[in-house]
N, C-alpha and C. Protein backbone atom coordinates (compact mmCIF):
# COMPACT_ATOMS: atom_id res chain seq x y z
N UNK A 1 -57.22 -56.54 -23.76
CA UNK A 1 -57.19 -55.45 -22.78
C UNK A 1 -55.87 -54.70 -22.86
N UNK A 2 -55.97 -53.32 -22.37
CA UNK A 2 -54.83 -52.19 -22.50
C UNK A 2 -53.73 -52.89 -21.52
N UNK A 3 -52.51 -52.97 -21.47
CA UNK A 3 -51.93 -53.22 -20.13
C UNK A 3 -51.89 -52.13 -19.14
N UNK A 4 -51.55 -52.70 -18.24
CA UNK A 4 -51.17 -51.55 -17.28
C UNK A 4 -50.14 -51.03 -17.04
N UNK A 5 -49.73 -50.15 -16.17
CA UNK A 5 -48.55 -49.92 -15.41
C UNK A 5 -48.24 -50.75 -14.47
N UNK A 6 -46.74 -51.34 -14.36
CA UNK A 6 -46.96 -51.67 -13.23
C UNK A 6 -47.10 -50.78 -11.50
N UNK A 7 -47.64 -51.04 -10.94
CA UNK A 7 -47.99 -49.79 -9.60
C UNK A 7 -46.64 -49.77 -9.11
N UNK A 8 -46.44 -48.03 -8.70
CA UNK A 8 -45.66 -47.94 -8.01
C UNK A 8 -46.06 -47.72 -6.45
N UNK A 9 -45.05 -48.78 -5.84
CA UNK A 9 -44.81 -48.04 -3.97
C UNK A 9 -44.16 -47.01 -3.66
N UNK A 10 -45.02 -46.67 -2.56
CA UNK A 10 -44.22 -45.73 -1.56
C UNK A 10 -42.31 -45.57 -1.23
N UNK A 11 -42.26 -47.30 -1.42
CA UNK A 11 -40.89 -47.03 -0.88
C UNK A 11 -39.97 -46.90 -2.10
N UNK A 12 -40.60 -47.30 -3.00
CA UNK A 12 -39.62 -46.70 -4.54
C UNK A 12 -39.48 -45.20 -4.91
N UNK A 13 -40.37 -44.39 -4.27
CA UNK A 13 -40.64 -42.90 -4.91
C UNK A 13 -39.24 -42.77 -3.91
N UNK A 14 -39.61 -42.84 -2.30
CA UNK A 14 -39.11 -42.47 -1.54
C UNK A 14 -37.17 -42.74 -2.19
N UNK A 15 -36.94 -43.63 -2.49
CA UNK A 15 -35.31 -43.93 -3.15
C UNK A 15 -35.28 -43.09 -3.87
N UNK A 16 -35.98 -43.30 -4.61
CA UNK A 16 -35.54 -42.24 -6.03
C UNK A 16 -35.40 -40.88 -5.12
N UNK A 17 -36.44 -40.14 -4.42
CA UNK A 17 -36.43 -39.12 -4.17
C UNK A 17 -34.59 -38.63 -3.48
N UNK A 18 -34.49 -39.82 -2.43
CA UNK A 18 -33.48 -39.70 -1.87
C UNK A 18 -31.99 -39.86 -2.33
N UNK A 19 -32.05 -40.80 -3.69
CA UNK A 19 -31.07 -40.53 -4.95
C UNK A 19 -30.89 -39.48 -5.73
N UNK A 20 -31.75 -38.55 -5.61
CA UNK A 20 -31.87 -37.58 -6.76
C UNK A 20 -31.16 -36.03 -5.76
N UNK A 21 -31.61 -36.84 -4.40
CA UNK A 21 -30.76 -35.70 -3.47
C UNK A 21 -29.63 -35.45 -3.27
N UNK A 22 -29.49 -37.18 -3.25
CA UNK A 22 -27.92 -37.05 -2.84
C UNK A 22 -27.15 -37.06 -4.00
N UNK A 23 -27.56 -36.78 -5.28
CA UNK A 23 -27.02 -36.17 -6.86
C UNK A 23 -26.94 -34.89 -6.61
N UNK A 24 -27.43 -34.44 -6.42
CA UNK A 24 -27.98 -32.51 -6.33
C UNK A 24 -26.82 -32.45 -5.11
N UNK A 25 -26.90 -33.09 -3.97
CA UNK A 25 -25.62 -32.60 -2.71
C UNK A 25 -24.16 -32.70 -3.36
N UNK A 26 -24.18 -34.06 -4.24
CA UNK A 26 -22.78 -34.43 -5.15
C UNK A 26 -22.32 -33.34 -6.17
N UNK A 27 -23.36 -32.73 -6.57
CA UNK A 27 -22.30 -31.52 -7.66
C UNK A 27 -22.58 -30.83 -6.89
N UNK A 28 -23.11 -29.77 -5.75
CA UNK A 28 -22.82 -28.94 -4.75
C UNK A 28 -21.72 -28.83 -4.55
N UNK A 29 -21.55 -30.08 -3.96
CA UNK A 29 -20.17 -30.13 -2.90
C UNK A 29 -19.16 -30.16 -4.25
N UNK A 30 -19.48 -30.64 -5.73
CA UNK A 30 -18.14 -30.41 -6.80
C UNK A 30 -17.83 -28.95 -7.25
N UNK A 31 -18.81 -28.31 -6.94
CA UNK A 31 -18.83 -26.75 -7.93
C UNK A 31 -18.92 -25.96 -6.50
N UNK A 32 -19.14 -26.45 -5.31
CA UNK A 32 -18.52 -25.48 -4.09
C UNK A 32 -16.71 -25.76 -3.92
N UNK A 33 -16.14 -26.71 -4.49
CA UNK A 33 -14.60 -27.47 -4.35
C UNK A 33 -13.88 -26.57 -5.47
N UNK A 34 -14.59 -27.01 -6.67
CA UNK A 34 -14.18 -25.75 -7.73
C UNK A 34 -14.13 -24.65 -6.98
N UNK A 35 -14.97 -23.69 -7.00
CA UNK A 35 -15.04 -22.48 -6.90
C UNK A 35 -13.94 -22.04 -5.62
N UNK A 36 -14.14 -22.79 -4.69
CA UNK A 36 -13.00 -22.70 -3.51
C UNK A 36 -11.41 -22.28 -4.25
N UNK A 37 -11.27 -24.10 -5.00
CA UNK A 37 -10.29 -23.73 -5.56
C UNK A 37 -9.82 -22.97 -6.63
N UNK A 38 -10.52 -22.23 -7.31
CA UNK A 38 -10.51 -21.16 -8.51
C UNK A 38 -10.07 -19.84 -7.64
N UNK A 39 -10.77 -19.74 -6.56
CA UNK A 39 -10.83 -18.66 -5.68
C UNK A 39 -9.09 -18.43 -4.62
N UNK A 40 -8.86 -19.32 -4.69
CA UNK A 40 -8.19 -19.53 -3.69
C UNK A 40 -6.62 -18.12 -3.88
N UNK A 41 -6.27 -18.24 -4.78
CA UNK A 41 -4.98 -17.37 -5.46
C UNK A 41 -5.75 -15.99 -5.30
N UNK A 42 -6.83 -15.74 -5.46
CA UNK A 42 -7.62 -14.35 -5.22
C UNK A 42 -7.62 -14.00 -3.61
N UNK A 43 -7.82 -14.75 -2.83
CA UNK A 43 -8.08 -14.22 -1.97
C UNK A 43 -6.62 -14.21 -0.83
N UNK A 44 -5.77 -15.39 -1.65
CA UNK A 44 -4.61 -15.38 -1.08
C UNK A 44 -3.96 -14.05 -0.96
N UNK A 45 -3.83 -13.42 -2.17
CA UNK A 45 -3.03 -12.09 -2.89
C UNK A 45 -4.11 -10.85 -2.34
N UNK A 46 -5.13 -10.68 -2.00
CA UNK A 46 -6.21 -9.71 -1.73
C UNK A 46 -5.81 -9.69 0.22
N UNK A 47 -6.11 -11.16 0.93
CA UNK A 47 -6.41 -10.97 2.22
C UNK A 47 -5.26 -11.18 2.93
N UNK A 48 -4.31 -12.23 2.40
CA UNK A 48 -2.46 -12.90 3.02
C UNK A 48 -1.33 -11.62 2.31
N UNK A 49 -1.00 -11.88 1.36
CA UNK A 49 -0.26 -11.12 0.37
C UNK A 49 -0.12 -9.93 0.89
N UNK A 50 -0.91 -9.25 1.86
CA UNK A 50 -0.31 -7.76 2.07
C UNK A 50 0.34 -6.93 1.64
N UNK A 51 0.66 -5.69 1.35
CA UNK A 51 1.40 -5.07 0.80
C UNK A 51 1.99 -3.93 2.26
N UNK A 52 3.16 -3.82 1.99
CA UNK A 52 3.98 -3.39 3.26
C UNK A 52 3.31 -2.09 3.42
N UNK A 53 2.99 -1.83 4.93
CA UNK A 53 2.88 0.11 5.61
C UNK A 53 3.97 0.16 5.67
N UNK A 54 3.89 1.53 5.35
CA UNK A 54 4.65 2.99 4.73
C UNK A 54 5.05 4.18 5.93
N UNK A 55 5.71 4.19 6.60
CA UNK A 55 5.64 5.73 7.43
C UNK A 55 6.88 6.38 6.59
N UNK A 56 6.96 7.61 7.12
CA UNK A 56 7.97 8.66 6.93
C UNK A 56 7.93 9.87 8.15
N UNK A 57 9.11 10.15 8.21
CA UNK A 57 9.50 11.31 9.34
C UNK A 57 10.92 12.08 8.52
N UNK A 58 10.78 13.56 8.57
CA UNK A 58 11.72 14.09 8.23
C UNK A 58 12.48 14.54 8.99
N UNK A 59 13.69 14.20 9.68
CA UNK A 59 14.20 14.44 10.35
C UNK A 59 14.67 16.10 10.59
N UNK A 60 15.56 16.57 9.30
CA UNK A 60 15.84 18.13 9.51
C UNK A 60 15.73 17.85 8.04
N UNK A 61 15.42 19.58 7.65
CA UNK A 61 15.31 20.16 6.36
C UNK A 61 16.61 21.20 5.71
N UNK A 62 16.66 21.09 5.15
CA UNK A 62 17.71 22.63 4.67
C UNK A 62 17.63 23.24 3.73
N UNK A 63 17.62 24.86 3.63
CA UNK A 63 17.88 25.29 2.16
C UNK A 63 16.39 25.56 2.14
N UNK A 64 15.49 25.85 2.64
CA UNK A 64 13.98 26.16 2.34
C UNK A 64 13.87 27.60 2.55
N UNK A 65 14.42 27.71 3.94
CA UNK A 65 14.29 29.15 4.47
C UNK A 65 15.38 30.39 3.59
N UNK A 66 15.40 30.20 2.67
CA UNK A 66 16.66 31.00 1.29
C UNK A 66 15.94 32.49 1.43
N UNK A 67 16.43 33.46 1.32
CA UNK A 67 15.83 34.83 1.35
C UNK A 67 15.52 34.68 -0.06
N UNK A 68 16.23 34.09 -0.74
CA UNK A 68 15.63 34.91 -2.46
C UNK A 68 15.89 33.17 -3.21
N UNK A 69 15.37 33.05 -4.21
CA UNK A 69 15.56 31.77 -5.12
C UNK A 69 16.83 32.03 -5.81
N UNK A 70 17.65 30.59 -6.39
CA UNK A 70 17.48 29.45 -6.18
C UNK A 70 17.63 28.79 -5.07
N UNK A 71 17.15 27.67 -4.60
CA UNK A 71 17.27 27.19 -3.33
C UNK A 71 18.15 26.30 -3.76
N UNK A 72 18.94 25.63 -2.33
CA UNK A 72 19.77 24.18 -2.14
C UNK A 72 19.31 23.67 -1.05
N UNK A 73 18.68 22.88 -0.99
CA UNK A 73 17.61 21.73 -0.30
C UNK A 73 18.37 20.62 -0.24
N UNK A 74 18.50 19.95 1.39
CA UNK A 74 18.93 19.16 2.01
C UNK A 74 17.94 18.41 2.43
N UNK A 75 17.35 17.37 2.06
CA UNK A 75 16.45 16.39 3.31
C UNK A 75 16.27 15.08 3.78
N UNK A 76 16.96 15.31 5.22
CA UNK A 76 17.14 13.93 5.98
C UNK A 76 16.00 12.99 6.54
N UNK A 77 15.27 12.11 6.11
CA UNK A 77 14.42 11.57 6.19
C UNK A 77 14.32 10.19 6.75
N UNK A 78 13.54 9.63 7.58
CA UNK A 78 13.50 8.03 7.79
C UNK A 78 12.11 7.41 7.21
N UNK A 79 12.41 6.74 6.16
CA UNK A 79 11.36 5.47 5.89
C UNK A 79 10.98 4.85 6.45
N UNK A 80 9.75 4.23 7.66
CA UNK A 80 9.63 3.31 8.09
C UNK A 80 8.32 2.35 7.38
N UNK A 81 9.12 0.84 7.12
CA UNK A 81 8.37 0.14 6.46
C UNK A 81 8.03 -1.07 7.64
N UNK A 82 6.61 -1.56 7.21
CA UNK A 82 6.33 -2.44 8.37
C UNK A 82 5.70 -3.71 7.65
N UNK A 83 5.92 -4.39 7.48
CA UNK A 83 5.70 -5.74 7.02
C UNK A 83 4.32 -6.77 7.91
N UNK A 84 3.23 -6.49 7.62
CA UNK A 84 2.11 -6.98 8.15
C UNK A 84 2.01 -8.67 7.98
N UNK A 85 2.16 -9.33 7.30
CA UNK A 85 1.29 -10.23 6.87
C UNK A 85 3.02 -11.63 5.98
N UNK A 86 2.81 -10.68 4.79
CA UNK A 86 3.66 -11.39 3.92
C UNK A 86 4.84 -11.88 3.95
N UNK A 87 5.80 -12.94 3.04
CA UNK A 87 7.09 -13.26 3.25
C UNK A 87 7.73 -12.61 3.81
N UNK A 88 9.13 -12.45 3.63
CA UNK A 88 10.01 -11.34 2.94
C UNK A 88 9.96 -10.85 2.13
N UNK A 89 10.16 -9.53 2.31
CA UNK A 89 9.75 -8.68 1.17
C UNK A 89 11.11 -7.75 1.17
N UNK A 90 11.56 -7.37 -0.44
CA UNK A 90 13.14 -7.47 -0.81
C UNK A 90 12.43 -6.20 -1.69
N UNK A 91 13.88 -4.78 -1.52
CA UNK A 91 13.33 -3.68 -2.86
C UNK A 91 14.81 -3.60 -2.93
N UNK A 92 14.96 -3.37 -4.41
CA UNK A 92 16.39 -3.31 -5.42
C UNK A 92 16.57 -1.92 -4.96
N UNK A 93 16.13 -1.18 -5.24
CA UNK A 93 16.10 0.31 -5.28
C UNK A 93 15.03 0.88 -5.05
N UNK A 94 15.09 2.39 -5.45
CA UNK A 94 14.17 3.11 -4.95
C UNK A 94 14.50 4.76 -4.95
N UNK A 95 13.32 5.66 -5.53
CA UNK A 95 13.48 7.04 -5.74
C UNK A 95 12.27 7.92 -4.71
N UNK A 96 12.48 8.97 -4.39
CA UNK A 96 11.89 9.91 -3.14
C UNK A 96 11.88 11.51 -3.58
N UNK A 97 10.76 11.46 -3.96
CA UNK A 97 10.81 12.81 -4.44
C UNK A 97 10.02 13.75 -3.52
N UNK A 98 10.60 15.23 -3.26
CA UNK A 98 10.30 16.01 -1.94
C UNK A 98 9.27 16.99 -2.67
N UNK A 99 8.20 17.35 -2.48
CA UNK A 99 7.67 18.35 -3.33
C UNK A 99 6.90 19.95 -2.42
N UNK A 100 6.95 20.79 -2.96
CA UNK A 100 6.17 21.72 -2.17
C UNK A 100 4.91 22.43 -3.26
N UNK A 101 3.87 22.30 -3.12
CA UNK A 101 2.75 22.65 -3.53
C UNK A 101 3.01 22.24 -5.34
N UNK A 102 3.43 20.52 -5.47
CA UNK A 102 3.19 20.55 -6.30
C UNK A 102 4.59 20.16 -7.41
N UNK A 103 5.71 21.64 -7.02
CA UNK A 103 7.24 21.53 -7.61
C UNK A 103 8.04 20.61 -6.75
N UNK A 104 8.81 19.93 -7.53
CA UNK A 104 10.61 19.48 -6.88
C UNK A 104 11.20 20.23 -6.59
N UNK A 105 11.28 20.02 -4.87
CA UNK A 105 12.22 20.73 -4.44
C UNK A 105 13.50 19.61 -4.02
N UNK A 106 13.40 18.88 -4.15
CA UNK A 106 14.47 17.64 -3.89
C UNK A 106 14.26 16.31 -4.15
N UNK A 107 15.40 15.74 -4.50
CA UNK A 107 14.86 14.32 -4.84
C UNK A 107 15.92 12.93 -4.57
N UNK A 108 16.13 12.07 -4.62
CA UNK A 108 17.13 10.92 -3.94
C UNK A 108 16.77 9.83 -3.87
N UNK A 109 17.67 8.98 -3.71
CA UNK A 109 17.48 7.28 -3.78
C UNK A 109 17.29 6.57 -2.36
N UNK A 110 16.52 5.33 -2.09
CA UNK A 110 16.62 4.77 -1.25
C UNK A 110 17.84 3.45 -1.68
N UNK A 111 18.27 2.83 -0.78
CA UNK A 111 18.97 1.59 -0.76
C UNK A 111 18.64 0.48 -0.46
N UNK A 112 19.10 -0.54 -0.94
CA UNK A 112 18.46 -1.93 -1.16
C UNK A 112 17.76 -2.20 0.37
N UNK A 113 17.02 -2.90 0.63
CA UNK A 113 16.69 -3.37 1.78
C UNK A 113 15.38 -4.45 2.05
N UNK A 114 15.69 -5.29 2.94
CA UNK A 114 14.38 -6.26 2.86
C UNK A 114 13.57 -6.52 4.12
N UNK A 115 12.74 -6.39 4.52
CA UNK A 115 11.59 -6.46 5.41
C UNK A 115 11.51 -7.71 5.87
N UNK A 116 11.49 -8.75 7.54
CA UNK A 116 11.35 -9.84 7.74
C UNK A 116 9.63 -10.04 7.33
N UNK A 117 9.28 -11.39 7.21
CA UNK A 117 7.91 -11.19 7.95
C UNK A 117 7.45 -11.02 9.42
N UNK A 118 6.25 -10.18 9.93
CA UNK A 118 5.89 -9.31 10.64
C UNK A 118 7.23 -8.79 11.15
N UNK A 119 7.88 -8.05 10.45
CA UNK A 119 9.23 -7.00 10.92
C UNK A 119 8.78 -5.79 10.69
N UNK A 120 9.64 -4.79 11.11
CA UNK A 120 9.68 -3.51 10.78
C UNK A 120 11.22 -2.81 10.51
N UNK A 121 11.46 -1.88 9.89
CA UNK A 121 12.88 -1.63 9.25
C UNK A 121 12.63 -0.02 9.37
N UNK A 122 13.77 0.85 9.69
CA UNK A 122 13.61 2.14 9.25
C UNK A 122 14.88 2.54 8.05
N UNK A 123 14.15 3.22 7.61
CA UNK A 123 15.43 2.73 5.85
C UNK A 123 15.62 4.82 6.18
N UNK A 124 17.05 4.88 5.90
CA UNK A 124 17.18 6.59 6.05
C UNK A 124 17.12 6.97 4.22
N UNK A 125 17.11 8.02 3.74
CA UNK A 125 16.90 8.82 3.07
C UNK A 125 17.53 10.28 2.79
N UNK A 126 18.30 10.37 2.06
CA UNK A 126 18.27 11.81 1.68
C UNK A 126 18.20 12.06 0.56
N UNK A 127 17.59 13.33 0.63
CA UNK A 127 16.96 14.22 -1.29
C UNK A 127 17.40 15.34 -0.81
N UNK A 128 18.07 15.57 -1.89
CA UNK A 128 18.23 16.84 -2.07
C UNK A 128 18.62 17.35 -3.25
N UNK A 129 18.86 18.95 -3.68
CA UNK A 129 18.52 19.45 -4.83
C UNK A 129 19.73 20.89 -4.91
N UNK A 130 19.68 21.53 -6.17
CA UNK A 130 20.31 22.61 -6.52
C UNK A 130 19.92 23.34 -7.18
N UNK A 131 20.02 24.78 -6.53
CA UNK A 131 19.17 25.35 -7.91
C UNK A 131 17.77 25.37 -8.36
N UNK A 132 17.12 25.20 -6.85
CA UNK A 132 15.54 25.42 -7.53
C UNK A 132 14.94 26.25 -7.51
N UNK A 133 14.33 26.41 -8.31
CA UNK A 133 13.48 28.17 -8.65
C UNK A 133 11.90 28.10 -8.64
N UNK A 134 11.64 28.03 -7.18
CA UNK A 134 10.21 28.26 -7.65
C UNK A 134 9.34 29.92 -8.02
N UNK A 135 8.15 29.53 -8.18
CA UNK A 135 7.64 31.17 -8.68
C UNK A 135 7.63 31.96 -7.56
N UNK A 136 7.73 33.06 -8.13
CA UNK A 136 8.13 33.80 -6.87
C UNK A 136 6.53 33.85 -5.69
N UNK A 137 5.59 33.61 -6.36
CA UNK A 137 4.15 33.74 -5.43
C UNK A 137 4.39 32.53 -4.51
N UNK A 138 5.15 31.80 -4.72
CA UNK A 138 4.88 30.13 -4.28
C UNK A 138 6.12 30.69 -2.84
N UNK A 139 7.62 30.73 -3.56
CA UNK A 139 8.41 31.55 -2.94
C UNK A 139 7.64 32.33 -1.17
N UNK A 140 7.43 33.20 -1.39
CA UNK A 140 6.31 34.15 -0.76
C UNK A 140 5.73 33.45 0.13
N UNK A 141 4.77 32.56 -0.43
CA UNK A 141 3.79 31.94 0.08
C UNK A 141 4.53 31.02 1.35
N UNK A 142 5.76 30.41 0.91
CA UNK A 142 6.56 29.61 1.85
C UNK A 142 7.05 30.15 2.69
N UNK A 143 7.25 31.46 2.43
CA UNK A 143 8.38 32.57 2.95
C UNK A 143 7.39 32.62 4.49
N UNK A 144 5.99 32.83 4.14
CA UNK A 144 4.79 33.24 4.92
C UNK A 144 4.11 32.14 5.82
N UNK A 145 4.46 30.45 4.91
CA UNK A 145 4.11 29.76 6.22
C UNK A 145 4.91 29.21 7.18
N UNK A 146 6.34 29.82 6.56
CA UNK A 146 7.73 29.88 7.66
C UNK A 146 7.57 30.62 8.84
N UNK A 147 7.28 31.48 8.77
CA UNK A 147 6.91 32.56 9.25
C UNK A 147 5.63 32.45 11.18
N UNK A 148 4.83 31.86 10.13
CA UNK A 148 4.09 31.46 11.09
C UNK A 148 4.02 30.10 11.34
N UNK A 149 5.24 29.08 10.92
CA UNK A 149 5.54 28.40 11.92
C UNK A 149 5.84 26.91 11.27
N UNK A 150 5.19 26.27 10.20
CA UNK A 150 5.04 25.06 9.46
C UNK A 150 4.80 25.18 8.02
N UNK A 151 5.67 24.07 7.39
CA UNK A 151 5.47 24.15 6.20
C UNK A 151 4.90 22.68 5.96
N UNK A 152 4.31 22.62 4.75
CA UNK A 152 3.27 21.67 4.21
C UNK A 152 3.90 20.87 2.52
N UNK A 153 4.54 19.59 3.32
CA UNK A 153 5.33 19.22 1.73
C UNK A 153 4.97 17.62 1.93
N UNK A 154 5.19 17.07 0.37
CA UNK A 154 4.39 16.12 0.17
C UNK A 154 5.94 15.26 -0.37
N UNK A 155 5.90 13.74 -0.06
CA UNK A 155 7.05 12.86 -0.55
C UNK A 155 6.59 12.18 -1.09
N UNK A 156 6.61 11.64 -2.60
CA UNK A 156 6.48 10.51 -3.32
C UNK A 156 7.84 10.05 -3.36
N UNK A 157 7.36 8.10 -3.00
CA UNK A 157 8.16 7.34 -2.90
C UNK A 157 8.05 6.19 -4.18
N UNK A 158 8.95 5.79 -4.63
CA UNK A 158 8.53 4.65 -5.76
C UNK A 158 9.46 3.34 -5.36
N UNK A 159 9.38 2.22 -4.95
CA UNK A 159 10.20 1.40 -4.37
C UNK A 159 10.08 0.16 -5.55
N UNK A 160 10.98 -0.44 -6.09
CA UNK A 160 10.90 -1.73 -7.13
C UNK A 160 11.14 -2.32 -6.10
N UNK A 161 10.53 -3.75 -6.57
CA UNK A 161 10.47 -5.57 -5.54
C UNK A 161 10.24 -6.13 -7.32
N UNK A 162 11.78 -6.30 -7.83
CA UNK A 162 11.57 -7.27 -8.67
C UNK A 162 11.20 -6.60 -9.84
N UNK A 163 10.08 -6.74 -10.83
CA UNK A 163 9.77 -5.80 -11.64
C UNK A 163 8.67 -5.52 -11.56
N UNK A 164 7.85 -5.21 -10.32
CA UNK A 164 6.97 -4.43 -9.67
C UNK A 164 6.74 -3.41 -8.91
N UNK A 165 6.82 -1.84 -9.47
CA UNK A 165 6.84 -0.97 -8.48
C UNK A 165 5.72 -0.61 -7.36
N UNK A 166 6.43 -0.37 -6.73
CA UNK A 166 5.36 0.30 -5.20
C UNK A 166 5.12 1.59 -5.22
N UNK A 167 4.15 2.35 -5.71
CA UNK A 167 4.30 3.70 -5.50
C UNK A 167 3.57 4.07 -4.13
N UNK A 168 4.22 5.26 -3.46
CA UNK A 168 3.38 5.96 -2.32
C UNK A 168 3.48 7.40 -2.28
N UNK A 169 2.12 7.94 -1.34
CA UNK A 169 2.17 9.32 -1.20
C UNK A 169 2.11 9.62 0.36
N UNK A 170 3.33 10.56 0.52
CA UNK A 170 3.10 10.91 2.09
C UNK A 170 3.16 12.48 2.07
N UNK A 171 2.48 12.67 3.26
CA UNK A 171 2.65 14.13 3.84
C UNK A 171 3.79 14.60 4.69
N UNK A 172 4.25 15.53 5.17
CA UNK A 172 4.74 16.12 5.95
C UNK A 172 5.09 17.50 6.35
N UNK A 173 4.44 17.67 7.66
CA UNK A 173 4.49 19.26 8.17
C UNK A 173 6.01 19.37 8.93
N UNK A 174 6.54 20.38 8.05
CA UNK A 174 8.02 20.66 9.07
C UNK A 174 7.86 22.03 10.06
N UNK A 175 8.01 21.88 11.63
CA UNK A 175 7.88 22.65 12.24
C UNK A 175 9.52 23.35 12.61
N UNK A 176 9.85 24.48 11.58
CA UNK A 176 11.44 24.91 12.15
C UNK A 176 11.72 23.95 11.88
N UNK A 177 13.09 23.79 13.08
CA UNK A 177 14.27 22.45 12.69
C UNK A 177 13.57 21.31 13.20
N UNK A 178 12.62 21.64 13.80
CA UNK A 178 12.19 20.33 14.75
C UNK A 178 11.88 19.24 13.80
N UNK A 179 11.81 18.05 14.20
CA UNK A 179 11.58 16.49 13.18
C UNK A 179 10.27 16.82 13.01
N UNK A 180 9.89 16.31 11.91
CA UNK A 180 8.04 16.22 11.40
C UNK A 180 7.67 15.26 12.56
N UNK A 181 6.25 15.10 12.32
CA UNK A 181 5.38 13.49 12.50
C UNK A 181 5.99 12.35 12.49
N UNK A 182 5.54 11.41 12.53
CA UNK A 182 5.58 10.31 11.68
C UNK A 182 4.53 10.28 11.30
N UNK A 183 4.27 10.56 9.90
CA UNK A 183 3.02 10.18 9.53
C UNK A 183 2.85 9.18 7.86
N UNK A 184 1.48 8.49 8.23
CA UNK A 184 1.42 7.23 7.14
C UNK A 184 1.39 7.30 5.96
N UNK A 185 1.75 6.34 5.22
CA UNK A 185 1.96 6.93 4.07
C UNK A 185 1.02 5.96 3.07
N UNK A 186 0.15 6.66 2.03
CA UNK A 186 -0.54 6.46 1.14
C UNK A 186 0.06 5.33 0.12
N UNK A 187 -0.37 3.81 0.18
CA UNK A 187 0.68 2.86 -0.79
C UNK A 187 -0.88 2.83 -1.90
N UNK A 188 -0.34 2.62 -3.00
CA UNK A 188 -1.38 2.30 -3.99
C UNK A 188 -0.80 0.79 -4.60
N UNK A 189 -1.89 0.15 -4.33
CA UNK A 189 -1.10 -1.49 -4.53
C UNK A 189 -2.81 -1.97 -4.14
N UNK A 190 -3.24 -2.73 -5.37
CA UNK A 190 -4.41 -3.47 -5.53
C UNK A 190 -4.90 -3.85 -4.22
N UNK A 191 -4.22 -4.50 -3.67
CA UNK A 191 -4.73 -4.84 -1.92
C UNK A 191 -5.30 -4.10 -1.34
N UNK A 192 -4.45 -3.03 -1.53
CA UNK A 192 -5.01 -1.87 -0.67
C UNK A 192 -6.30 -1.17 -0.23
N UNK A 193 -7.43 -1.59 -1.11
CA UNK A 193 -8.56 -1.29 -0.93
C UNK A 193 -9.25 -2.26 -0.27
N UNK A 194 -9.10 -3.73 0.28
CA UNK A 194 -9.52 -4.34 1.05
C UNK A 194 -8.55 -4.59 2.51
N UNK A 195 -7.21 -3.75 2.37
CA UNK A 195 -6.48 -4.28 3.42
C UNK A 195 -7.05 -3.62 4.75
N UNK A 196 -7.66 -2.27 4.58
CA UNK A 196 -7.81 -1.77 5.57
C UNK A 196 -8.93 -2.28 6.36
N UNK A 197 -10.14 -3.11 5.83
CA UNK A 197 -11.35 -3.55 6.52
C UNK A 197 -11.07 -5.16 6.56
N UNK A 198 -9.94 -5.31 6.33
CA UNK A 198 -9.96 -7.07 6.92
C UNK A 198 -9.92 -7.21 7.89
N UNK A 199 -10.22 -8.05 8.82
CA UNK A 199 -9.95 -8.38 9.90
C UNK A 199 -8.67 -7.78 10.63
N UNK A 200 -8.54 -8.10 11.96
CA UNK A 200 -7.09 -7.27 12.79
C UNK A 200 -6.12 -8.75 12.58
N UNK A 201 -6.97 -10.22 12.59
CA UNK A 201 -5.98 -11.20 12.27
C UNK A 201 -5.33 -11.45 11.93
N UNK A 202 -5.96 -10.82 10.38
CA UNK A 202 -5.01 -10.63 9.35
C UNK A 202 -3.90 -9.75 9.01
N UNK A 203 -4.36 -8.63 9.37
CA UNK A 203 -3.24 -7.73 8.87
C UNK A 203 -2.21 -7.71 10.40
C-alpha cells in the first residue's frame, strides 16, 4: 500500500499560521527602524535645521533725488535676522547690494555676527556708491516716482556661515526721508520650501 501523509491538526496550521505572522511583523518593524533611521538626517535638516528670517528696513537714503546723473548714494539700512529653530548660527561676512529697476545703485558689507537660538539680532548696514549713471529713461522714470511720492528698490543680500552662502531678495519702498517697511526678505536655502507649511511648533 501507498503511504500516507501523516494528518495534519487544526492546532499545527494554527502555529504555523501564527509564526509566519509574527515573521512578516519582525521585518516590518526591521525595514520601518531602517527607514526611520535612513530618514532621520532628512528630515532633521528639512523640518529642525531652519534657515534664519530675513527682514530689512532702510532707514534714510541719499543721493537718489540728483537733478542730473552721476549719482552718490548713501544707504542706511537695518538687517533683521531671526533665528527660528536652529543652533547658533555664525556669518563671517557678508555683501548688500541696493538696486533700482534692475542697476547698482549701491553696494556694502555686512559684519560678522551670530544669531542665539530662538534670538533675534538687528545687524546695521551701509551701501553706498559713486558715480552712478543710470539711463537717462530710468533717471526720469525715478525722477517721476519721486515725485509722486515712493520709490521701488530691491536689496540682495549674500551672507557666508562657513563655506555656505545664504543668498536673499528683499524689497523696499522709500517714502521721502521717511524709514521704509520692514519688510521680509526672500532667503533661498533648500528648507525653504517646506519651512513655510510646517507646523507653528516648529518653526
Amino acid at each position: 500500500m501507498k503511504p500516507q501523509p501523516p494528518p495534519i491538526h487544526g492546532d499545527d496550521i494554527a502555529k504555523k499560521s501564527r509564526a509566519a505572522k509574527a515573521a512578516r511583523r519582525e521585518k516590518l518593524t526591521v525595514l520601518y527602524f531602517l527607514l526611520a533611521l535612513a530618514s532621520t538626517p532628512f528630515v532633521y535638516y528639512v523640518f529642525f535645521d531652519l534657515p534664519l528670517k530675513f527682514y530689512v528696513q532702510t532707514i534714510n537714503a541719499q543721493g537718489l533725488d540728483a537733478a542730473a546723473p552721476p549719482l552718490s548714494t548713501i544707504f542706511n539700512m537695518t538687517l533683521q535676522a531671526s533665528n527660528r529653530r536652529a543652533p547658533r548660527r555664525c556669518y563671517r561676512h557678508g555683501e548688500a547690494v541696493v538696486r533700482y529697476a534692475g542697476f547698482t545703485v549701491a553696494a556694502g558689507r555686512t559684519r560678522v555676527f551670530c544669531v542665539g537660538a530662538r534670538d533675534a539680532l538687528d545687524v546695521p548696514v551701509v551701501a553706498w556708491a559713486d558715480g552712478v549713471t543710470l539711463p537717462k529713461s530710468l533717471h526720469d522714470r525715478m525722477a517721476a516716482e519721486q515725485r509722486a511720492g515712493s520709490v521701488e528698490l530691491e536689496v540682495d543680500v549674500k551672507l557666508f556661515d562657513g563655506m555656505k552662502p545664504t543668498w536673499m531678495w528683499c524689497k523696499v519702498t522709500m517714502r521721502g526721508a521717511e524709514p521704509s517697511d520692514v519688510t521680509p526678505c526672500r532667503v533661498f536655502a533648500p528648507q525653504n520650501w517646506v519651512s513655510d507649511i510646517a507646523p507653528r511648533w516648529m518653526q
